[in-house]
C-alpha atoms as a PDB file:
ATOM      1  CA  UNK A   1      11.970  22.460  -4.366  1.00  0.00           C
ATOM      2  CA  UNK A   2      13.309  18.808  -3.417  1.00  0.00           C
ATOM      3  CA  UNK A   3      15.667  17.482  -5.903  1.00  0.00           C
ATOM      4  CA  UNK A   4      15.334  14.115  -4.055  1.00  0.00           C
ATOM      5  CA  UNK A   5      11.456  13.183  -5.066  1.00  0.00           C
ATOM      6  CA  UNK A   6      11.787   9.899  -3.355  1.00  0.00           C
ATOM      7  CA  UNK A   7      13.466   8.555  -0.269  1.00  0.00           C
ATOM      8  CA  UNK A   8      14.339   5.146   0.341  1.00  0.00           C
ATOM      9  CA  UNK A   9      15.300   4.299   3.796  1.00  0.00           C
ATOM     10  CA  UNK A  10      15.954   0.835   4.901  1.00  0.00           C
ATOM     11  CA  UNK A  11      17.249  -0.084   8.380  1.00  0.00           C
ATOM     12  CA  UNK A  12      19.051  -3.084   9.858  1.00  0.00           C
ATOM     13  CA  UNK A  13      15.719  -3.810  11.361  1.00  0.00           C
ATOM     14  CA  UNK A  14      14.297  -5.090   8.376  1.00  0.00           C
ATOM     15  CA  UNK A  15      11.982  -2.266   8.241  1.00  0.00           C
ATOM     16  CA  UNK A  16      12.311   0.339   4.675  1.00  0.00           C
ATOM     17  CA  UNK A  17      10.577   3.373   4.704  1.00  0.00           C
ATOM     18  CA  UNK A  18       9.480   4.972   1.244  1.00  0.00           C
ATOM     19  CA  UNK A  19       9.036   8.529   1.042  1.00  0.00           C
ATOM     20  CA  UNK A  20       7.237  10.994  -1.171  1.00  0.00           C
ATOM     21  CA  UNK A  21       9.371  13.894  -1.301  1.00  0.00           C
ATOM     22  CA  UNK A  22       7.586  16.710  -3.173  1.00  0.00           C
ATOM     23  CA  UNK A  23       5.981  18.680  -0.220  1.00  0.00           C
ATOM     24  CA  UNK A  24       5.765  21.936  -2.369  1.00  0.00           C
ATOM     25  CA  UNK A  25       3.285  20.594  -4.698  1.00  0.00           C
ATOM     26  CA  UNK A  26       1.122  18.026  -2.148  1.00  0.00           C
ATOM     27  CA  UNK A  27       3.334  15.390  -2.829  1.00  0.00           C
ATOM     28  CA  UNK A  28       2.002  15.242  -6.571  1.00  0.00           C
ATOM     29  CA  UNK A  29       3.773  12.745  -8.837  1.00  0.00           C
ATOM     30  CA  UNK A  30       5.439  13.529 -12.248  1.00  0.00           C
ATOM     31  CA  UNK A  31       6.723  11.473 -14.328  1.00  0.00           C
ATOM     32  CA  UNK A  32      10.483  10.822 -12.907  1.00  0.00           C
ATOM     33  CA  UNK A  33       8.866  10.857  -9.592  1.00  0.00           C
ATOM     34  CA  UNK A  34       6.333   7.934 -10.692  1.00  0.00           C
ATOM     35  CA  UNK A  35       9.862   5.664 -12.164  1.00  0.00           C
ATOM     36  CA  UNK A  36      11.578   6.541  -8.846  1.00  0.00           C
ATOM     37  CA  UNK A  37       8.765   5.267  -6.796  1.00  0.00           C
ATOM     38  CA  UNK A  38       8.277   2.268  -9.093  1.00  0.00           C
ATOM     39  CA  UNK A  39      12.372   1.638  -8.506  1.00  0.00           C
ATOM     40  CA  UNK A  40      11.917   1.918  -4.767  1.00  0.00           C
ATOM     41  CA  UNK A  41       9.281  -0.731  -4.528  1.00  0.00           C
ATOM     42  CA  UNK A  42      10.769  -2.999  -6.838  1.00  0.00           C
ATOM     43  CA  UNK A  43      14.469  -3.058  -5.032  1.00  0.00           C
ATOM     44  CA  UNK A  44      12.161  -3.263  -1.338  1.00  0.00           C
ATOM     45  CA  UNK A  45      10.590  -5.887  -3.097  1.00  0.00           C
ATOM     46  CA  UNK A  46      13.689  -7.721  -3.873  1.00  0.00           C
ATOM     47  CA  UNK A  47      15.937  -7.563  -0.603  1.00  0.00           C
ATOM     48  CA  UNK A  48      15.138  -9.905   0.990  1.00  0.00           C
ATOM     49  CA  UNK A  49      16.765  -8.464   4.351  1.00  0.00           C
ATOM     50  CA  UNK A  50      13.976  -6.423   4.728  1.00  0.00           C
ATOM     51  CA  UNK A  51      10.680  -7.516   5.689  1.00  0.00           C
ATOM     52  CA  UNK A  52       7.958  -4.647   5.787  1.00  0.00           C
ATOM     53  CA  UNK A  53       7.694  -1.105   3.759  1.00  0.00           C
ATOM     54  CA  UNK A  54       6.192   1.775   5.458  1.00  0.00           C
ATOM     55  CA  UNK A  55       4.963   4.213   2.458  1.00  0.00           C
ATOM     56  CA  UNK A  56       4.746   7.029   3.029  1.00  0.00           C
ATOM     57  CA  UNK A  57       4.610  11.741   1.963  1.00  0.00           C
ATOM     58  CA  UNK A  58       7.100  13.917   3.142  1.00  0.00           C
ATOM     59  CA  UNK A  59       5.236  17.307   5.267  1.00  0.00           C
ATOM     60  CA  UNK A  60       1.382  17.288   5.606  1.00  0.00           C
ATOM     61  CA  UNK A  61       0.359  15.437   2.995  1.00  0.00           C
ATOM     62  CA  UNK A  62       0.753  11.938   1.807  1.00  0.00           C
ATOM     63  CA  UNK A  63       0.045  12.658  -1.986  1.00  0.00           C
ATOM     64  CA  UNK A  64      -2.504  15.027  -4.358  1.00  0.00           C
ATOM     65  CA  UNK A  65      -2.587  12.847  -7.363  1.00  0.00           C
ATOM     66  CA  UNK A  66      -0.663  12.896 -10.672  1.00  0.00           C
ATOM     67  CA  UNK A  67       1.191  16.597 -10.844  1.00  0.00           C
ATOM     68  CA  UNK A  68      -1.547  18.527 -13.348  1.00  0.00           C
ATOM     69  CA  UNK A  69       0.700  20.913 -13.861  1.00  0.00           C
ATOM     70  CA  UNK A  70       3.258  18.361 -16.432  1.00  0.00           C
ATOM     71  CA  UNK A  71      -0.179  17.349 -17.922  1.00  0.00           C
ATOM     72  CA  UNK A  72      -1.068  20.878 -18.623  1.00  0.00           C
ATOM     73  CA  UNK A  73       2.119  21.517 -19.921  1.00  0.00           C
ATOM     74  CA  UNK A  74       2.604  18.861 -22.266  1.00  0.00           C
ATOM     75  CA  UNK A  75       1.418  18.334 -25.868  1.00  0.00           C
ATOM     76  CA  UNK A  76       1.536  14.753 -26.222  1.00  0.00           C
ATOM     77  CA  UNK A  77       1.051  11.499 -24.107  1.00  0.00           C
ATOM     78  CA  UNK A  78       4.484   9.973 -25.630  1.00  0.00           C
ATOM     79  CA  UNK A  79       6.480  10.898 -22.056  1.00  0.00           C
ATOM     80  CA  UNK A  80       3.897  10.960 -20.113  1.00  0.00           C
ATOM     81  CA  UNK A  81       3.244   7.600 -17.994  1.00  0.00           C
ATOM     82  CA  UNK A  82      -0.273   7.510 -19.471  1.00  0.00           C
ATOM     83  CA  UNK A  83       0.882   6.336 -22.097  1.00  0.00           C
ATOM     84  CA  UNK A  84       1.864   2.905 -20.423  1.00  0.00           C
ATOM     85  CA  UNK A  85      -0.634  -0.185 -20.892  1.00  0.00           C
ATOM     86  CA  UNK A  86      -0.928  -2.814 -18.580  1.00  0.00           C
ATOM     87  CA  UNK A  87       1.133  -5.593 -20.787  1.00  0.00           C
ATOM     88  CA  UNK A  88       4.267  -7.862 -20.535  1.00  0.00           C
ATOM     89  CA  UNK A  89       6.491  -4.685 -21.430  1.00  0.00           C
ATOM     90  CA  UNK A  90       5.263  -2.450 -18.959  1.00  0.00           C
ATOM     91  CA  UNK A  91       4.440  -5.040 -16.321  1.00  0.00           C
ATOM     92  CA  UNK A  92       3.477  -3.246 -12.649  1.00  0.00           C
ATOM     93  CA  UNK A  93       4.720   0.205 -13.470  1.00  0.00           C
ATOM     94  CA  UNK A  94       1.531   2.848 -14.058  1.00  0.00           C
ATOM     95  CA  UNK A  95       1.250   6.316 -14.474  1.00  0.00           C
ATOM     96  CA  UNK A  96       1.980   6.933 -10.426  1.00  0.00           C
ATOM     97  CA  UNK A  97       4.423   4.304 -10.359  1.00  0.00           C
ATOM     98  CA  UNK A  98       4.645   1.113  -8.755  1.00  0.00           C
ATOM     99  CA  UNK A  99       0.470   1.607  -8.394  1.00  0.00           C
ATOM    100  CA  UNK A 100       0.026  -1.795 -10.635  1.00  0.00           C
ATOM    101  CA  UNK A 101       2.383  -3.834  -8.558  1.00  0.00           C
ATOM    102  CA  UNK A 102       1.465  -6.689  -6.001  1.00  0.00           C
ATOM    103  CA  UNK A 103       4.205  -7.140  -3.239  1.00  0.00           C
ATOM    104  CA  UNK A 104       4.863  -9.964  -1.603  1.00  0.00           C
ATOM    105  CA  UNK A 105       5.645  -7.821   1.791  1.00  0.00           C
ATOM    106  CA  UNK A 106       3.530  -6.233   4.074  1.00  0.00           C
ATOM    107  CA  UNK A 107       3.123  -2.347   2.695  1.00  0.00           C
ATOM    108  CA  UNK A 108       1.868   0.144   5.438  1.00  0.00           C
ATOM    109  CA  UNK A 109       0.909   3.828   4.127  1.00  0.00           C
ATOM    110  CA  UNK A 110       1.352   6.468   7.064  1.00  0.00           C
ATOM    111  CA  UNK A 111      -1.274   9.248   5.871  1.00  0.00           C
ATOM    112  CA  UNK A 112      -1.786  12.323   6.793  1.00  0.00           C
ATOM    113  CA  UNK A 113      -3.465  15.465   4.640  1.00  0.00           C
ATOM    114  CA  UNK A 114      -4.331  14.673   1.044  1.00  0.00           C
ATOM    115  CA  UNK A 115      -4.498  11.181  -0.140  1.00  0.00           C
ATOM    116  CA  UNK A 116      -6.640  11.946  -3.408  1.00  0.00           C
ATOM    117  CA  UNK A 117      -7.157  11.410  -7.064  1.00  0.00           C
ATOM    118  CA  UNK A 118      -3.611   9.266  -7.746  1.00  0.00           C
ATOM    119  CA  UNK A 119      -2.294   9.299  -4.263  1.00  0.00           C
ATOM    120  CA  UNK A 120      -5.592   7.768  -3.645  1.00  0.00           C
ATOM    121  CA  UNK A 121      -4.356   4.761  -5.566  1.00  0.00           C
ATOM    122  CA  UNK A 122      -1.294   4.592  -4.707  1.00  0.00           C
ATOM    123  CA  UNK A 123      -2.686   4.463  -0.724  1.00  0.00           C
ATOM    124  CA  UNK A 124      -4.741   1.181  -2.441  1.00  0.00           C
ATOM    125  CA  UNK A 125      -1.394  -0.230  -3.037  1.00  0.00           C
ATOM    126  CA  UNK A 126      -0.741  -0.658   0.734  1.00  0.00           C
ATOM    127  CA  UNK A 127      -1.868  -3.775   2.983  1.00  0.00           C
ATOM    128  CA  UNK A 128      -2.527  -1.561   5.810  1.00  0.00           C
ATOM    129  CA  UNK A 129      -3.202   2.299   5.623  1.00  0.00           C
ATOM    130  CA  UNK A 130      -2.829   3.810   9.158  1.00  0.00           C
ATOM    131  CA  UNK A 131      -4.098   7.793   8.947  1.00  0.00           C
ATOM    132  CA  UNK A 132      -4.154  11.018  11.455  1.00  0.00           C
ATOM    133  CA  UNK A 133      -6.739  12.889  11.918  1.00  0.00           C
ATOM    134  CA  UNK A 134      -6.008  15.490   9.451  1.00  0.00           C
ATOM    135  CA  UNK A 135      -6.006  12.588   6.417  1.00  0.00           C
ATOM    136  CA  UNK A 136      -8.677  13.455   3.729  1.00  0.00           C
ATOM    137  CA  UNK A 137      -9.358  10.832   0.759  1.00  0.00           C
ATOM    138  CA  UNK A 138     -11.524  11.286  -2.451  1.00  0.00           C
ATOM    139  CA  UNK A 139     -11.257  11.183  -6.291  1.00  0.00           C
ATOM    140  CA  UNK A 140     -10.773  14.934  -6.584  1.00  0.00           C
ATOM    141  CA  UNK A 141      -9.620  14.362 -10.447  1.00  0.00           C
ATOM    142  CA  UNK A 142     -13.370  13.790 -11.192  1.00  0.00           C
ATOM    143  CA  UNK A 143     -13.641  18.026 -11.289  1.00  0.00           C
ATOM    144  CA  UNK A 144     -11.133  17.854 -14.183  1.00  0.00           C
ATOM    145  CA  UNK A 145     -12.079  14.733 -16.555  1.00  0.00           C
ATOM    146  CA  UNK A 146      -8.882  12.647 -14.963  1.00  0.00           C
ATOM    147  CA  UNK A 147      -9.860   9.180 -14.943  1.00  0.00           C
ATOM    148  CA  UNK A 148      -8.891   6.614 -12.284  1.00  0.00           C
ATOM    149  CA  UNK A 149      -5.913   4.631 -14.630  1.00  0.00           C
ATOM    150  CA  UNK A 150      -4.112   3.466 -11.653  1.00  0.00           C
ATOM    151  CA  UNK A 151      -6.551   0.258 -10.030  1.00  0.00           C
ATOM    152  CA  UNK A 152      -8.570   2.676  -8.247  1.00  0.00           C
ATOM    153  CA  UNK A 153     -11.403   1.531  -9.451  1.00  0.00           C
ATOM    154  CA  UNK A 154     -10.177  -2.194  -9.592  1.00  0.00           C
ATOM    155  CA  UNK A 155      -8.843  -1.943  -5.652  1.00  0.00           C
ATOM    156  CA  UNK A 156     -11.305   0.213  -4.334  1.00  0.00           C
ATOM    157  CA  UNK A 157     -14.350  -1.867  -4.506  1.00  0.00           C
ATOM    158  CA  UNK A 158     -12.864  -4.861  -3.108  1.00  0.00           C
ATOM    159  CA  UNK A 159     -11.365  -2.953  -0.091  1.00  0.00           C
ATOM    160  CA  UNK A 160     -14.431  -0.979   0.632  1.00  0.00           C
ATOM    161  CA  UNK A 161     -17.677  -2.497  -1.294  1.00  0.00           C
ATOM    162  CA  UNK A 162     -18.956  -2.174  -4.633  1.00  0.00           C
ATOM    163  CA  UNK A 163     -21.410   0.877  -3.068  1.00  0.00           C
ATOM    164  CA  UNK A 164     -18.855   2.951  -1.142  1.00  0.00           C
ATOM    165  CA  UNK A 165     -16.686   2.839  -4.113  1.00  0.00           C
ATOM    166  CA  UNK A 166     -18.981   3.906  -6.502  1.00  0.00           C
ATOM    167  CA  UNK A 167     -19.939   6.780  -4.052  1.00  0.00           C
ATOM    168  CA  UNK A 168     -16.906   8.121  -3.835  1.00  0.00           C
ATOM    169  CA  UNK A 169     -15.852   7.553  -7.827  1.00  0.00           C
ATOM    170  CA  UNK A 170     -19.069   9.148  -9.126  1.00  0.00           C
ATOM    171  CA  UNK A 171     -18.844  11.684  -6.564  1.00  0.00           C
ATOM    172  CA  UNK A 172     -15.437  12.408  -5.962  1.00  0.00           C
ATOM    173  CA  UNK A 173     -16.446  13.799  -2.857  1.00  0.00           C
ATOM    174  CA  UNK A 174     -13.680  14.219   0.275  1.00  0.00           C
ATOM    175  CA  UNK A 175     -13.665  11.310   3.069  1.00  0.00           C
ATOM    176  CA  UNK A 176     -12.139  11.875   6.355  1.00  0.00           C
ATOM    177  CA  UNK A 177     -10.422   9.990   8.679  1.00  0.00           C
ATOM    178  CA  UNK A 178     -13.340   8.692  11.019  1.00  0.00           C
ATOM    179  CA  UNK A 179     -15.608   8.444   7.655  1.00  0.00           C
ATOM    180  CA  UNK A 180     -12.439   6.211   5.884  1.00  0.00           C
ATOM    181  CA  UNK A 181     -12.206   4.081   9.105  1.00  0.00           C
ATOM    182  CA  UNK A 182     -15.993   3.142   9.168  1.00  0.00           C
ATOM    183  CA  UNK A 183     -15.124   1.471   5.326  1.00  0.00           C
ATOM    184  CA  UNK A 184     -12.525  -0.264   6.076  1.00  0.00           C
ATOM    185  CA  UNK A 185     -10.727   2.031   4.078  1.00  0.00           C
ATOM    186  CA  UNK A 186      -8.615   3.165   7.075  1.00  0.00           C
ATOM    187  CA  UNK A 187      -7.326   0.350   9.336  1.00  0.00           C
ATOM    188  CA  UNK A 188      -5.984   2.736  12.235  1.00  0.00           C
ATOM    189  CA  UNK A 189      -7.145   6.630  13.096  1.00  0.00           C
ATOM    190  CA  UNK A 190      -4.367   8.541  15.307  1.00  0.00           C
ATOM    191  CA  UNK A 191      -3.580  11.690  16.478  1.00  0.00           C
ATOM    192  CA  UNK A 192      -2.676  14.835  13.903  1.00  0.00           C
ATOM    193  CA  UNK A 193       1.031  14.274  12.813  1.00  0.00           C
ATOM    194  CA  UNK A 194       1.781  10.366  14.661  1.00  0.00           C
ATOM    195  CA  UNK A 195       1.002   8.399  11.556  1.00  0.00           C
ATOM    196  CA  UNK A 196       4.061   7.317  10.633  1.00  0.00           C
ATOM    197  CA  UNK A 197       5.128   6.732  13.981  1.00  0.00           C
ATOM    198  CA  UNK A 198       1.785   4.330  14.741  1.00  0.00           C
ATOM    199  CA  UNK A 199       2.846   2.802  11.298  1.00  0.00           C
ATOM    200  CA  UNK A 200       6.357   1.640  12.812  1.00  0.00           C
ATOM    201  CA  UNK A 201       5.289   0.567  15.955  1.00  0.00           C
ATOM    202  CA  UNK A 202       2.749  -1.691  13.799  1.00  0.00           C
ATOM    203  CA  UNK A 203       5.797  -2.512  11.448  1.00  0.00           C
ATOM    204  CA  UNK A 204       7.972  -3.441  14.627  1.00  0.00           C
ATOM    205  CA  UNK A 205       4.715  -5.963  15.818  1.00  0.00           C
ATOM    206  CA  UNK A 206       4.992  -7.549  12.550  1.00  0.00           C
ATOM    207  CA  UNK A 207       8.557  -8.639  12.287  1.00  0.00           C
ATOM    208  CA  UNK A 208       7.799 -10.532  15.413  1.00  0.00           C
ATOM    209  CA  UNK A 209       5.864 -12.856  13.648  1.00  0.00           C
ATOM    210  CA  UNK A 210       7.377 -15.612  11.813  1.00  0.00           C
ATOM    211  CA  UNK A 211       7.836 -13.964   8.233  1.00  0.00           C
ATOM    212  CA  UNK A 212       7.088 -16.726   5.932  1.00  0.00           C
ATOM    213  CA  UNK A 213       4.003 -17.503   7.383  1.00  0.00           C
ATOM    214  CA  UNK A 214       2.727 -14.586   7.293  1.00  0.00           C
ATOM    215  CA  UNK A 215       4.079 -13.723   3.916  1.00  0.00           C
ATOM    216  CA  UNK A 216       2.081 -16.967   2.770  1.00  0.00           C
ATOM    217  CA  UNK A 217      -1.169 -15.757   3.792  1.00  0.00           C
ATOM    218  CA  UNK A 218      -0.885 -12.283   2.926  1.00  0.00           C
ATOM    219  CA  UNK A 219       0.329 -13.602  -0.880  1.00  0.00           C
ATOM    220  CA  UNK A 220      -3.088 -16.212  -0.298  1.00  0.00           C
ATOM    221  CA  UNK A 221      -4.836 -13.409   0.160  1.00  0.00           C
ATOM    222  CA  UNK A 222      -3.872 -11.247  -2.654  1.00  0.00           C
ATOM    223  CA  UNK A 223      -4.347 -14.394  -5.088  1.00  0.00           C
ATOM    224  CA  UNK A 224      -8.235 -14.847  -3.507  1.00  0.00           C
ATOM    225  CA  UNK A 225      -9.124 -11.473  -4.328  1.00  0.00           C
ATOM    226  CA  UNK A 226      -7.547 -10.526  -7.375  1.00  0.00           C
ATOM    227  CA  UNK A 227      -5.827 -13.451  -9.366  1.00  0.00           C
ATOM    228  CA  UNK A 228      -8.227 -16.774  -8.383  1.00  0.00           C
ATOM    229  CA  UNK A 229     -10.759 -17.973 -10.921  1.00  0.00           C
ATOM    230  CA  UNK A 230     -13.215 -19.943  -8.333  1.00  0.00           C
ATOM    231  CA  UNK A 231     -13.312 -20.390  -4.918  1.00  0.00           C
ATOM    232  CA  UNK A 232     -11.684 -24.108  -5.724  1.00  0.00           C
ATOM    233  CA  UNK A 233      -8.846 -22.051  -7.148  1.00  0.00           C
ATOM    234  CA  UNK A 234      -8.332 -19.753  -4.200  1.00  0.00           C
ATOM    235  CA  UNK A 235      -8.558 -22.970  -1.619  1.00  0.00           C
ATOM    236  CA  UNK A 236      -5.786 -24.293  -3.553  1.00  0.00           C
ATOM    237  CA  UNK A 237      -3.921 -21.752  -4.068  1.00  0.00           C
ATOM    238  CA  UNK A 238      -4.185 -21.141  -0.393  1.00  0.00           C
ATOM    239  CA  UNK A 239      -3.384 -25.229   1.157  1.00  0.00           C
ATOM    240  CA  UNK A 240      -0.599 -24.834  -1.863  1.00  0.00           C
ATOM    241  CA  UNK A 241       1.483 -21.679  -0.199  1.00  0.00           C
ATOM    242  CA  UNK A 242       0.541 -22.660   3.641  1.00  0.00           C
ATOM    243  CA  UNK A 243       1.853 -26.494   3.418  1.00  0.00           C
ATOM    244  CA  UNK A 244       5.151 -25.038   2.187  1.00  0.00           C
ATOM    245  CA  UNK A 245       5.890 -23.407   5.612  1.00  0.00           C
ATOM    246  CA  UNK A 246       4.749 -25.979   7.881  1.00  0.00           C
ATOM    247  CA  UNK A 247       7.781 -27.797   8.103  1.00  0.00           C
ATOM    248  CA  UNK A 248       9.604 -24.702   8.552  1.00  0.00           C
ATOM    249  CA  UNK A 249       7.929 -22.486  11.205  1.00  0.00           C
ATOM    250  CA  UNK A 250       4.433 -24.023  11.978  1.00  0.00           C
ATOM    251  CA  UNK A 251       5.730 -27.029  13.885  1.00  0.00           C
ATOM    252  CA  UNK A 252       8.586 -25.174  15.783  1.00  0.00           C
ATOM    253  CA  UNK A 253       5.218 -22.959  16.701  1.00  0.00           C
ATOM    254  CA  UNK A 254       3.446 -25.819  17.772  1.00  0.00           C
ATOM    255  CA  UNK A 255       6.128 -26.649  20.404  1.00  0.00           C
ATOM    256  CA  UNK A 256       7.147 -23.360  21.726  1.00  0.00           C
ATOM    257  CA  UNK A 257       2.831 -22.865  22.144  1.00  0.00           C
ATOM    258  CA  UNK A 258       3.380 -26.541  24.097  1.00  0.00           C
ATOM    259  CA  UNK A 259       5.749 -25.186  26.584  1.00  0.00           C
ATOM    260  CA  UNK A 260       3.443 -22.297  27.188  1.00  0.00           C
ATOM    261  CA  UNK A 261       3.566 -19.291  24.324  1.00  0.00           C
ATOM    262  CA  UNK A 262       0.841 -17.498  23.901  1.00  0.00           C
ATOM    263  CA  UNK A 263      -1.621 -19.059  25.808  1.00  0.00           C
ATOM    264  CA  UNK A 264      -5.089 -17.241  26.632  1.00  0.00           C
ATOM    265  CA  UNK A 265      -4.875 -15.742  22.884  1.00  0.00           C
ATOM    266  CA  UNK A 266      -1.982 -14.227  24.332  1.00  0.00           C
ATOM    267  CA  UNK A 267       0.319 -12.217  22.084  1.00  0.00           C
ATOM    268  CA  UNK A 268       3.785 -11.189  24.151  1.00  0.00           C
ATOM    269  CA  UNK A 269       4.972 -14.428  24.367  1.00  0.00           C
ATOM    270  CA  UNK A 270       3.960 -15.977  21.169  1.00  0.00           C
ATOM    271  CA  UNK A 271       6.001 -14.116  18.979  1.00  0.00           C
ATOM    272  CA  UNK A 272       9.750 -15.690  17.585  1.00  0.00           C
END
């Protein structure tokens, strides 16, 4: 059994990789799992020497949910992160962890296996979710009266539609790899066992790109979908975060595109 639950991994590249270390049990989270994983997002959230998060489970699965078996075994919700409401105290932290938070950094979840009930959500937390061919999603915890606590059914709906969502909430029937990629669920399908590897050579493309830029319009469109109260709002919000980085990187990308870069909606040479 791993006495390290989580792994935290950053490199000089700018690129941290966050690991689910509980093979034995699918990668299910307990309780000190769920704080560890909620600590590891907050401090990649906060270093600002790294730039993208690759999340990811340890073996051949990415994560089975909350761990049942601590349920089972306990009496009352007072240590259990159930027990945590979504107020100023509590902030981002839920039951799996850092499940509530929004990052201001591109997230990328390498799945393979089980990414069900809880890990579901927790795969919801990522920008990007790259999976093998072996990657199976679903709200399994509908067999056992578990309810979705942890923005599945907040997330899930605005990354897939309100119809596939409800499908697979009412159901809580398994979705595979091709099936996830068809909702938009999954944004890349590779080979059995090269999912994290895709999800660093997609990392690596991204720090090419000037960061604050892109940080703007991923944190644009975060506030769009989940935070804006009319479309006025979101436009705002949006011209608000983009003007900021003009000065910074969009004119020096203006000139180096004058001289050449990334003409022909070229990509090798438009890059910093």
């Amino acid at each position: 059994m791993a006495t390290n639950t989580v792994i935290y991994e950053p490199t000089d590249k700018g690129i941290t990789t966050i690991t689910i270390n509980r093979p034995e049990v699918r990668n299910a989270v307990n309780h000190a799992t769920s704080l560890k994983l909620a600590e590891a997002f907050q401090k990649f959230e906060n270093d600002a020497a790294q730039k993208v998060c690759i999340f990811t489970g340890a073996g051949t699965n990415f994560c089975a949910g909350y761990d049942l078996h601590e349920v089972a075994g306990n009496n009352n919700s007072g240590e259990l992160a159930v027990a945590r409401p979504v107020d100023k105290v509590n902030g981002a932290f839920g039951p799996m962890g850092p499940s509530r938070m929004q990052l201001s950094k591109p997230v990328i979840a390498a799945i393979s296996g089980h990414a069900v009930a809880g890990g579901l959500e927790l795969s919801l937390l990522a920008d990007l979710r790259v999976v093998d061919t072996t990657a199976v999603f679903g709200v399994f915890c509908r067999r056992f009266g578990v309810p979705l606590i942890d923005g599945g059914t907040v997330r899930l709906p605005k990354i897939v539609g309100q119809g596939r969502a409800l499908d697979m909430i009412l159901t809580g029937r398994p979705v595979d790899a091709q099936e996830a990629l068809s909702f938009g669920l999954a944004n890349r399908v590779v080979a059995k066992g090269q999912a994290v590897e895709a999800a660093r050579e997609l990392a690596r493309s991204l720090l090419g790109f000037p960061q604050k830029c892109m940080r703007a319009d991923l944190v644009s469109a975060h506030y769009s979908v989940y935070d804006a109260s009319s479309l006025e709002d979101s436009l705002r919000f949006e011209f608000e975060k983009g003007v900021s980085v003009v000065a910074e990187e969009s004119v020096h990308g203006a000139r180096r595109f004058d001289k050449g870069a990334g003409r022909g909606g070229k990509f090798d040479k438009a890059k910093i």
